[in-house]
C-alpha atoms as a PDB file:
ATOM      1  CA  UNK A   1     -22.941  10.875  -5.196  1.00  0.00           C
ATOM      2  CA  UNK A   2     -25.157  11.078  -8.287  1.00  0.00           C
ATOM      3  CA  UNK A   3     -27.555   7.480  -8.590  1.00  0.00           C
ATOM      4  CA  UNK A   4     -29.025   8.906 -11.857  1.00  0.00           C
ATOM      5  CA  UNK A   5     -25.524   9.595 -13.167  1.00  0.00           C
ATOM      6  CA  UNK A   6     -24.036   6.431 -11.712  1.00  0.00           C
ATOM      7  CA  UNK A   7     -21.215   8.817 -10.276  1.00  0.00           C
ATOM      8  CA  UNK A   8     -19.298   8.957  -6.889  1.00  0.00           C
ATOM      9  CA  UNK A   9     -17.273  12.216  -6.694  1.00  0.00           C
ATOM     10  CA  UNK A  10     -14.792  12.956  -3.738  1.00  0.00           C
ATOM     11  CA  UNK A  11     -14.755  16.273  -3.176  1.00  0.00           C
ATOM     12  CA  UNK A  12     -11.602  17.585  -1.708  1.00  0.00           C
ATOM     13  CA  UNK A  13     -10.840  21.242  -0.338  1.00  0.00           C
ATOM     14  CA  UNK A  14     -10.905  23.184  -3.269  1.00  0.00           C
ATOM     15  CA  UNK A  15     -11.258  20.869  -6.074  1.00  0.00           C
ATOM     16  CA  UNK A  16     -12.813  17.560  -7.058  1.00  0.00           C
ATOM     17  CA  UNK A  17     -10.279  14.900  -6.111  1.00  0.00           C
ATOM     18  CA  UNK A  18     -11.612  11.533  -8.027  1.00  0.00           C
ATOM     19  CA  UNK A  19     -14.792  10.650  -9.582  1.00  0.00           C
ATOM     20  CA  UNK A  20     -15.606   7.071 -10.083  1.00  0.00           C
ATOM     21  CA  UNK A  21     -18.394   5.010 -11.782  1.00  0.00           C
ATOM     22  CA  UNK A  22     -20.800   3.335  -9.478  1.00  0.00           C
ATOM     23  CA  UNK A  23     -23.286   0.301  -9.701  1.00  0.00           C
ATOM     24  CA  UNK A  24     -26.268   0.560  -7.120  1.00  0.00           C
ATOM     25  CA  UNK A  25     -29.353  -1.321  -5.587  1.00  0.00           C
ATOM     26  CA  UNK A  26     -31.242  -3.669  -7.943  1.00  0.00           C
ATOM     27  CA  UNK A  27     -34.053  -1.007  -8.148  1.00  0.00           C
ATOM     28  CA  UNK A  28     -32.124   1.702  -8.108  1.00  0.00           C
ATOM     29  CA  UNK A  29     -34.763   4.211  -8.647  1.00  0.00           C
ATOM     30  CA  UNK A  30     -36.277   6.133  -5.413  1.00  0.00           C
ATOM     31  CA  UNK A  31     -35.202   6.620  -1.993  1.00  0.00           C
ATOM     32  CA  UNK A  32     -34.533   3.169   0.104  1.00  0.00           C
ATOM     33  CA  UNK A  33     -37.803   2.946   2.445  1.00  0.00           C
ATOM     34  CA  UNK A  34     -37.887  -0.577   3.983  1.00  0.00           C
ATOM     35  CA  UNK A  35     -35.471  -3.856   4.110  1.00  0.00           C
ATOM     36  CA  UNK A  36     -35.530  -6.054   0.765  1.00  0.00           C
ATOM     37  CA  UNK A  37     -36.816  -2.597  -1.640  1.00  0.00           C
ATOM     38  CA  UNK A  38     -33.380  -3.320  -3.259  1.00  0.00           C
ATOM     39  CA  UNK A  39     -33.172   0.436  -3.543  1.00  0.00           C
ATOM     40  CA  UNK A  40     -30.411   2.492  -2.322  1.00  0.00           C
ATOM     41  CA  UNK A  41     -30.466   5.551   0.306  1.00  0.00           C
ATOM     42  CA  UNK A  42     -31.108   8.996  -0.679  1.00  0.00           C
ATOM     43  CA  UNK A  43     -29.611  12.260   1.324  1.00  0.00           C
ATOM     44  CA  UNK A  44     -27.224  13.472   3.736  1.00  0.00           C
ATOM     45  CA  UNK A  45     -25.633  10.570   5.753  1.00  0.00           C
ATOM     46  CA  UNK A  46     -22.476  10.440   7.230  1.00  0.00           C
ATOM     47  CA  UNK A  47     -19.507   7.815   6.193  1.00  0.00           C
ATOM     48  CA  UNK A  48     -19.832   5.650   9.533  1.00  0.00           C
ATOM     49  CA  UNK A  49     -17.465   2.365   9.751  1.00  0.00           C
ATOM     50  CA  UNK A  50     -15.053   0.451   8.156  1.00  0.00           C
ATOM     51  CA  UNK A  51     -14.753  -2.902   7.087  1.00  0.00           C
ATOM     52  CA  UNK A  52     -11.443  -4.144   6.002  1.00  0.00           C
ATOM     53  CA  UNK A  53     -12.998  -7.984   6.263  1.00  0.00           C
ATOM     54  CA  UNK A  54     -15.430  -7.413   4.332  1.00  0.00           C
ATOM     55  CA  UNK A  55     -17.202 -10.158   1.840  1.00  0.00           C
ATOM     56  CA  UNK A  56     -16.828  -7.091  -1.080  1.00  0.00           C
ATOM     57  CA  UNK A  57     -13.254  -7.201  -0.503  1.00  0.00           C
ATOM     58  CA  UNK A  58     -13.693  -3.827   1.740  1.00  0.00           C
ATOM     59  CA  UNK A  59     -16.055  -1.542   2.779  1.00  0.00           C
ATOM     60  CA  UNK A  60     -17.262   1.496   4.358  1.00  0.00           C
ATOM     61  CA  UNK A  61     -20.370   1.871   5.736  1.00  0.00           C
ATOM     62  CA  UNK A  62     -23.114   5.239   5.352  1.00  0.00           C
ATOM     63  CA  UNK A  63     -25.172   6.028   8.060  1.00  0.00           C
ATOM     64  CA  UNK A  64     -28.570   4.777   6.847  1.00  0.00           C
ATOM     65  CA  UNK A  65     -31.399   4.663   8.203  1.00  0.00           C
ATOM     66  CA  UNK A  66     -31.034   7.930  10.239  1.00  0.00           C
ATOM     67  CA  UNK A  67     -34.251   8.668  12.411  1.00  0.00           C
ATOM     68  CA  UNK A  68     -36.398  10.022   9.765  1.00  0.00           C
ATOM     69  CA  UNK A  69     -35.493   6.425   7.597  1.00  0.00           C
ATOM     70  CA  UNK A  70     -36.797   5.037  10.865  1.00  0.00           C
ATOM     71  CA  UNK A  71     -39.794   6.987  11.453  1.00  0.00           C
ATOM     72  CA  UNK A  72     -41.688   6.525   7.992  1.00  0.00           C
ATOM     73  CA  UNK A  73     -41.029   2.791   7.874  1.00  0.00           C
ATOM     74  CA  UNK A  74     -42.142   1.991  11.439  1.00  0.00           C
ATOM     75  CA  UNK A  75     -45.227   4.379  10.216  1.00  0.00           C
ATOM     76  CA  UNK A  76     -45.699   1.717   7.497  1.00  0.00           C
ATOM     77  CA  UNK A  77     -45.222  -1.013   9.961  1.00  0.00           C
ATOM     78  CA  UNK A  78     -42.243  -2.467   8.274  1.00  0.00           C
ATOM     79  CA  UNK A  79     -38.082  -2.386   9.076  1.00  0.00           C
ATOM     80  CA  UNK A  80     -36.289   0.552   7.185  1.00  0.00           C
ATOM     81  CA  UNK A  81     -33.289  -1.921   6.748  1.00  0.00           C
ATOM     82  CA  UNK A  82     -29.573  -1.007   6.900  1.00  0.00           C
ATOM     83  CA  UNK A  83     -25.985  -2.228   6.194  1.00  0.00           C
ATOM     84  CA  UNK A  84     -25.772   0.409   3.452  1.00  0.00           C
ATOM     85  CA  UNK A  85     -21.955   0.193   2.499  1.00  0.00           C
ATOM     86  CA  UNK A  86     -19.751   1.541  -0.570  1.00  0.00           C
ATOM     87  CA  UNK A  87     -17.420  -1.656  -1.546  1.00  0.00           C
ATOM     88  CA  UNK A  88     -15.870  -3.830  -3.978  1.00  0.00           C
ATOM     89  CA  UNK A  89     -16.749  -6.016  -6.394  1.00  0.00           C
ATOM     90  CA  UNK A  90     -18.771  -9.112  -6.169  1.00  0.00           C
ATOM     91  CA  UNK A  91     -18.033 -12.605  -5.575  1.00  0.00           C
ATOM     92  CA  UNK A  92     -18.379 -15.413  -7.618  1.00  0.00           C
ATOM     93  CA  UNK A  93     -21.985 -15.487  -9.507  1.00  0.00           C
ATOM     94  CA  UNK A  94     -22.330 -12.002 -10.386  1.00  0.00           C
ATOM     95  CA  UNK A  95     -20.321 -10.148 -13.463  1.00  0.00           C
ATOM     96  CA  UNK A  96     -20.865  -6.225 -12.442  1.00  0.00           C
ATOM     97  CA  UNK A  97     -20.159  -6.218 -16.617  1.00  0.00           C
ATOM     98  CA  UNK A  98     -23.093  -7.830 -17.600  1.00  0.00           C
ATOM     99  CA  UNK A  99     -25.614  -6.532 -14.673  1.00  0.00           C
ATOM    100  CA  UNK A 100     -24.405  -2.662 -13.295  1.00  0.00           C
ATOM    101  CA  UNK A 101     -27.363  -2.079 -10.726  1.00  0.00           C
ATOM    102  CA  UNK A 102     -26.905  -5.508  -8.575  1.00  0.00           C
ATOM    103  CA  UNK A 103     -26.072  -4.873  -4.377  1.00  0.00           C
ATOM    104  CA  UNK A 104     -29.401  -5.294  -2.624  1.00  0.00           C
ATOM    105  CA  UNK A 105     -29.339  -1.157  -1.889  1.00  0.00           C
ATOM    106  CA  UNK A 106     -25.201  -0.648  -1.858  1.00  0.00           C
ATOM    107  CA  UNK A 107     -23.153   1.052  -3.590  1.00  0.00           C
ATOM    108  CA  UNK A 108     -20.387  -0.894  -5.725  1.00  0.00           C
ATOM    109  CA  UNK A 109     -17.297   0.080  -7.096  1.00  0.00           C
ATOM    110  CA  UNK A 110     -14.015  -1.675  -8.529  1.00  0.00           C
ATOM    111  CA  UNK A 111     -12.211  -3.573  -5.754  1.00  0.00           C
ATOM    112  CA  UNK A 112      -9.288  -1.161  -7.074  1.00  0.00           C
ATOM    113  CA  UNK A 113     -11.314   1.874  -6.604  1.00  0.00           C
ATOM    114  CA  UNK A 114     -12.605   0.735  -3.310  1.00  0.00           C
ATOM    115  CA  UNK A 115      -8.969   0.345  -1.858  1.00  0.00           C
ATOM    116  CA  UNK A 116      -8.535   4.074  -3.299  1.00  0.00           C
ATOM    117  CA  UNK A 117     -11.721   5.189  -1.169  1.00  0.00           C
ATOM    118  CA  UNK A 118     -11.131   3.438   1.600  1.00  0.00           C
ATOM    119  CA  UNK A 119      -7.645   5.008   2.115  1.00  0.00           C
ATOM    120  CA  UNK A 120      -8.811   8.566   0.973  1.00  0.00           C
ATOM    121  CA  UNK A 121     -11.957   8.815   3.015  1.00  0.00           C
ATOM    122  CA  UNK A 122     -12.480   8.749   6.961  1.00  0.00           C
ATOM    123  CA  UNK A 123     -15.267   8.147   9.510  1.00  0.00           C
ATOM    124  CA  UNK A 124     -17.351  11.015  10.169  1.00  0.00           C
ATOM    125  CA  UNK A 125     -17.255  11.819   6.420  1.00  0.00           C
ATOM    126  CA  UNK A 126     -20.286  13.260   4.798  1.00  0.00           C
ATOM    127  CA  UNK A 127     -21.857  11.806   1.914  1.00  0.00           C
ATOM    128  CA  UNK A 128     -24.506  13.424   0.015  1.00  0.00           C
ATOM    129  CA  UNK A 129     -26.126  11.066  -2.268  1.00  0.00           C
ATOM    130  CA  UNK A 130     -28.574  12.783  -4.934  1.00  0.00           C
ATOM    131  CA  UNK A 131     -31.583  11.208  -7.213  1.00  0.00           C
END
């Protein structure tokens, strides 16, 4: 995934299989640190959970904070956060059209595209997500 580029590519075998415009944390610049930054995560993570109940009509969930996450905010006396998921749209009182960076460190799709990643991609996936 490219934040600066706004792009989430799946990368398949031997070629890329779908590339999709994405909408990020509402200060989407910088590596997530701590809860509330509104930033989202940085690095090698792994695709972790699922969740087909999901208030973003579904969701799957990247394995932030890993221990280094953990390490520096603790160091800084504060909580690194979590529940870092790729999902679907928004409810009701926020047009993704009018605001792109808007999850609270998430990354947001299309509820169409979501169903598409959610079916194409499994647990123990790894996601590299790039400045």
């Amino acid at each position: 995934m490219y934040k600066a580029q706004r792009l989430l590519v799946l990368d398949g075998a031997d070629d890329v299989l779908r590339t999709y415009p994405i909408g990020l944390g509402f200060a989407p610049e910088g590596h997530k640190q701590f809860e509330g930054d509104g930033r989202t995560p940085e690095g090698s993570y792994l695709i972790d959970r699922r969740n087909p109940n999901s208030l973003f009509h579904l969701s799957i969930g990247i394995s932030y904070p890993n221990e280094a996450d953990i390490a520096f905010a603790e160091a800084q006396g504060k909580s690194p956060g979590g529940d870092i998921f790729i999902h679907g749209g928004p409810r009701k009182g926020i047009d993704p059209m009018n605001k792109r960076d808007w999850t609270a460190g998430c990354i947001s799709v299309t509820d169409r595209q979501i169903e598409d990643i959610y079916a194409m991609v499994r647990d123990g996936t790894p996601i590299d997500i790039y400045a």
